[in-house]
C-alpha atoms as a PDB file:
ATOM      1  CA  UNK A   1      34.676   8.437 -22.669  1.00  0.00           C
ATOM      2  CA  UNK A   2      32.457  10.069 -20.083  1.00  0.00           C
ATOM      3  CA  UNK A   3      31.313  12.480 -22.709  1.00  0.00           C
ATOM      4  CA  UNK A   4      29.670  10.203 -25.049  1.00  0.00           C
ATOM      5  CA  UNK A   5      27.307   9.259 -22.415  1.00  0.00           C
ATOM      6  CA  UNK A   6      24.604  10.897 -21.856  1.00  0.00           C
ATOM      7  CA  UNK A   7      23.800  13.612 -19.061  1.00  0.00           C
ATOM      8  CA  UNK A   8      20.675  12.082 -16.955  1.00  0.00           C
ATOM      9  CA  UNK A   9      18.858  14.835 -14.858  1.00  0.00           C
ATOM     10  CA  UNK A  10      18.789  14.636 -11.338  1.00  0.00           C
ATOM     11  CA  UNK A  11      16.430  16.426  -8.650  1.00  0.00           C
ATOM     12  CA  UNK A  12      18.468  19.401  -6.700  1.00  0.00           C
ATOM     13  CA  UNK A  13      17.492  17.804  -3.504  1.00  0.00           C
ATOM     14  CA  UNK A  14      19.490  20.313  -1.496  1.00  0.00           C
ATOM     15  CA  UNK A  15      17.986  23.585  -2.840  1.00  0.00           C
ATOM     16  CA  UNK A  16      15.316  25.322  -1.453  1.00  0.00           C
ATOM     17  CA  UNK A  17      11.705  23.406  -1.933  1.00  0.00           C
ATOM     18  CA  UNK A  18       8.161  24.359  -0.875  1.00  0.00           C
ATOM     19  CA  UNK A  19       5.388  21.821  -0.011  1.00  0.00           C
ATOM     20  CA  UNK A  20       3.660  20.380  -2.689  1.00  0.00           C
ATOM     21  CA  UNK A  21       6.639  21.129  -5.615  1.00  0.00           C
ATOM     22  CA  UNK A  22       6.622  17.870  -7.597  1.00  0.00           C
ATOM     23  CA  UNK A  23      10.029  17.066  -9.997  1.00  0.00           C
ATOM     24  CA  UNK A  24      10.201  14.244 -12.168  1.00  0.00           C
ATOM     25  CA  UNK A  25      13.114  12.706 -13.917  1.00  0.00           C
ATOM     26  CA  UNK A  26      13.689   9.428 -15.747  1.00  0.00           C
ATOM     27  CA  UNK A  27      13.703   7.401 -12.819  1.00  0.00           C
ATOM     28  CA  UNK A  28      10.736   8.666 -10.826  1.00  0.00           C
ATOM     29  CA  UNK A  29       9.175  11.474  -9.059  1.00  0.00           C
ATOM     30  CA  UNK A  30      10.399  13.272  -6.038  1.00  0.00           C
ATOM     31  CA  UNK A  31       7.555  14.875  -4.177  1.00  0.00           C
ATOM     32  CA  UNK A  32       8.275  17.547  -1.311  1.00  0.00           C
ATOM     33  CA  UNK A  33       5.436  16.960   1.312  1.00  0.00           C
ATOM     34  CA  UNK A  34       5.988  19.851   3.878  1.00  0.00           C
ATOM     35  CA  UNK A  35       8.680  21.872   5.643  1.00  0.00           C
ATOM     36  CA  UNK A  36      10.367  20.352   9.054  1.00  0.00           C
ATOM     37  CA  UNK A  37       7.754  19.646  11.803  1.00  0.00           C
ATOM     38  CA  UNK A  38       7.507  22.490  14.610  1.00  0.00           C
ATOM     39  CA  UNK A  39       9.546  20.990  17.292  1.00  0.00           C
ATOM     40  CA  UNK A  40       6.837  19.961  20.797  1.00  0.00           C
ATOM     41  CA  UNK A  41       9.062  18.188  23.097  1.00  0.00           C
ATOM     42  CA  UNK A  42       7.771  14.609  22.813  1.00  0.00           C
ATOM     43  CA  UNK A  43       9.159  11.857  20.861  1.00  0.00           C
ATOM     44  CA  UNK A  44       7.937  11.015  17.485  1.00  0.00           C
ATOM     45  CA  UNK A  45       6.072   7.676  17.187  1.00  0.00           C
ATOM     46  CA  UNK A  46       4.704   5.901  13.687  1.00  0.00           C
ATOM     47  CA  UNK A  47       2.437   3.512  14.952  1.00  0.00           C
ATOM     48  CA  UNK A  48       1.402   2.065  11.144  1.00  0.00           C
ATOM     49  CA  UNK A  49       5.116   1.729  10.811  1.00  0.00           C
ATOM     50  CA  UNK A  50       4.653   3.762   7.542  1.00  0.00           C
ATOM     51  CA  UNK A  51       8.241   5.269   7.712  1.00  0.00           C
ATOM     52  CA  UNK A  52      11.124   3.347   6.233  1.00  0.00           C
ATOM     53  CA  UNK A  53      13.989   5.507   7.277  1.00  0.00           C
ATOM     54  CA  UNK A  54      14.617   9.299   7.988  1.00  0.00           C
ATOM     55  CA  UNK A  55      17.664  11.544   7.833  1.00  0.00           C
ATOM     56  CA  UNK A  56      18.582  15.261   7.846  1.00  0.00           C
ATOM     57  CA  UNK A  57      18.014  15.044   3.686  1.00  0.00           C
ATOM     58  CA  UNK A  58      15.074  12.651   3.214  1.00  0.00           C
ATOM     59  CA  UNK A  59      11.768  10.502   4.241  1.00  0.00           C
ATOM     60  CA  UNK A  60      11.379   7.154   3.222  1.00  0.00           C
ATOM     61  CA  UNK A  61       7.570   6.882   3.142  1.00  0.00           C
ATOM     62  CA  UNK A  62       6.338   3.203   2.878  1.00  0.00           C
ATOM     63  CA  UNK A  63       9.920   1.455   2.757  1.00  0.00           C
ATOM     64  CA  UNK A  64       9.426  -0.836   5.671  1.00  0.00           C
ATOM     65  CA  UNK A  65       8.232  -4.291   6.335  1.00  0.00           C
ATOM     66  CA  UNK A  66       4.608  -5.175   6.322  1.00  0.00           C
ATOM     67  CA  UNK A  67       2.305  -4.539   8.980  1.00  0.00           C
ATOM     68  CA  UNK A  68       0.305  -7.268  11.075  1.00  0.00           C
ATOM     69  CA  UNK A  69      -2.750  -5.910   9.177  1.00  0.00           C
ATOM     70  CA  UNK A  70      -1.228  -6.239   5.906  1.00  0.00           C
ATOM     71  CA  UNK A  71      -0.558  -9.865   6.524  1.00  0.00           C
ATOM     72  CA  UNK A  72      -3.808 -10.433   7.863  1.00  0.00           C
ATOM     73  CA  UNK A  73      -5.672  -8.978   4.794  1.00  0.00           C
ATOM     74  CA  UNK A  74      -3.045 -10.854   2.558  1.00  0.00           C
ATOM     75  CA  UNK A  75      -3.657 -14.515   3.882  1.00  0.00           C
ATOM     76  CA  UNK A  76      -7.203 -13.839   5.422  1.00  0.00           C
ATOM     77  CA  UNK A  77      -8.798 -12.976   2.427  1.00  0.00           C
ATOM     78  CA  UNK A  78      -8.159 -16.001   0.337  1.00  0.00           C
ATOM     79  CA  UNK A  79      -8.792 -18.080   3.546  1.00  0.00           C
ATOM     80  CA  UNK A  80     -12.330 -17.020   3.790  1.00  0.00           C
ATOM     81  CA  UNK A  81     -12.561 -17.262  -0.132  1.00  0.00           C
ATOM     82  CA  UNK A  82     -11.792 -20.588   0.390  1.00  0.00           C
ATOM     83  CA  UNK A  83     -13.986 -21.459   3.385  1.00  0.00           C
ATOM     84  CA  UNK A  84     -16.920 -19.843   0.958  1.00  0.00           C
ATOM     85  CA  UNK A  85     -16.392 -22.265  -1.815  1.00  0.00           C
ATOM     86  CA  UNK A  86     -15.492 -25.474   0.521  1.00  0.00           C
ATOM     87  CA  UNK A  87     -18.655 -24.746   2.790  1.00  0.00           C
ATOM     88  CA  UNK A  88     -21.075 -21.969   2.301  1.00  0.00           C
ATOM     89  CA  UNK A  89     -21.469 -22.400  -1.379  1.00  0.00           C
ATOM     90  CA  UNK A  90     -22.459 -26.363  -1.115  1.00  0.00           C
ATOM     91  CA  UNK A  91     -24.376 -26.015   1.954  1.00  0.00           C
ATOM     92  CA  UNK A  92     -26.583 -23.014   0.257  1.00  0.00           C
ATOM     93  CA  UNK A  93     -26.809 -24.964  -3.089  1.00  0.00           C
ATOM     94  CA  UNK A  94     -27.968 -28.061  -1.506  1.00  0.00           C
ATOM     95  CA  UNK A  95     -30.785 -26.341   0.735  1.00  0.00           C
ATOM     96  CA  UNK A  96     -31.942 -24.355  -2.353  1.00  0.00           C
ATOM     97  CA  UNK A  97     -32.645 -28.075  -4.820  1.00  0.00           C
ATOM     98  CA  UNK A  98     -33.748 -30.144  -1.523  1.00  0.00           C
ATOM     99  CA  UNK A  99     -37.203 -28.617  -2.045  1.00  0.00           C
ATOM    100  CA  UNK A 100     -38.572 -28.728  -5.072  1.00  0.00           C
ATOM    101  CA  UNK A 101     -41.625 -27.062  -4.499  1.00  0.00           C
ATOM    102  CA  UNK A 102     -40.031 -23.596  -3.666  1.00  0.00           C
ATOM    103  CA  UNK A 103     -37.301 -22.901  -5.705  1.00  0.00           C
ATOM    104  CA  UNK A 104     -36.738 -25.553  -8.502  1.00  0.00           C
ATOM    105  CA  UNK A 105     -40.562 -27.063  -9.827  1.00  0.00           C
ATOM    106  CA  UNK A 106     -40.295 -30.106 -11.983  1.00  0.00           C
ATOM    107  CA  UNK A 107     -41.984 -30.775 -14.451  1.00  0.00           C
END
């Protein structure tokens, strides 16, 4: 029964790699970014919180929660799109028709 199925490629993640070597298979894309960081003595720190999870085989790159920025951008933006249309929009559109002599003549 196994053999009817078909054989899906799968990256050799345990053979040797050099930065930059790129393989694809169905699922995806597996991207080798650079060889293991020259050891210095001081503890690593991510301050973006960009890394999801590391491990003696792999780098989870972006696999964590969002940052306080990212929520800020998220909600802020369609705050002060909001606050634009409820207030600045109105208040610009009424001082540009209260005189009629500058921007609107009639005729």
């Amino acid at each position: 029964m196994t053999a009817n199925k078909a054989h899906t490629l799968r990256p050799d993640i345990a053979g040797p790699h050099r930065a930059g070597d790129c393989e694809s298979f169905p699922g995806g894309k597996v991207s080798y970014l650079s060889p293991a960081p020259l050891p210095t003595g001081e503890a690593p720190v991510d301050f973006n919180q960009a890394i999801g999870e590391v491990n003696d085989t792999y780098l989870d790159f972006g696999g964590g929660l969002p940052t306080p920025f990212t929520w800020q951008f998220a909600l802020g933006i369609p705050f002060i799109g909001f606050l634009m249309m409820a207030l600045v929009f109105p208040v610009f559109s009424a001082l540009m028709t209260s005189n009629s002599e500058y921007f609107f003549k009639r005729v």
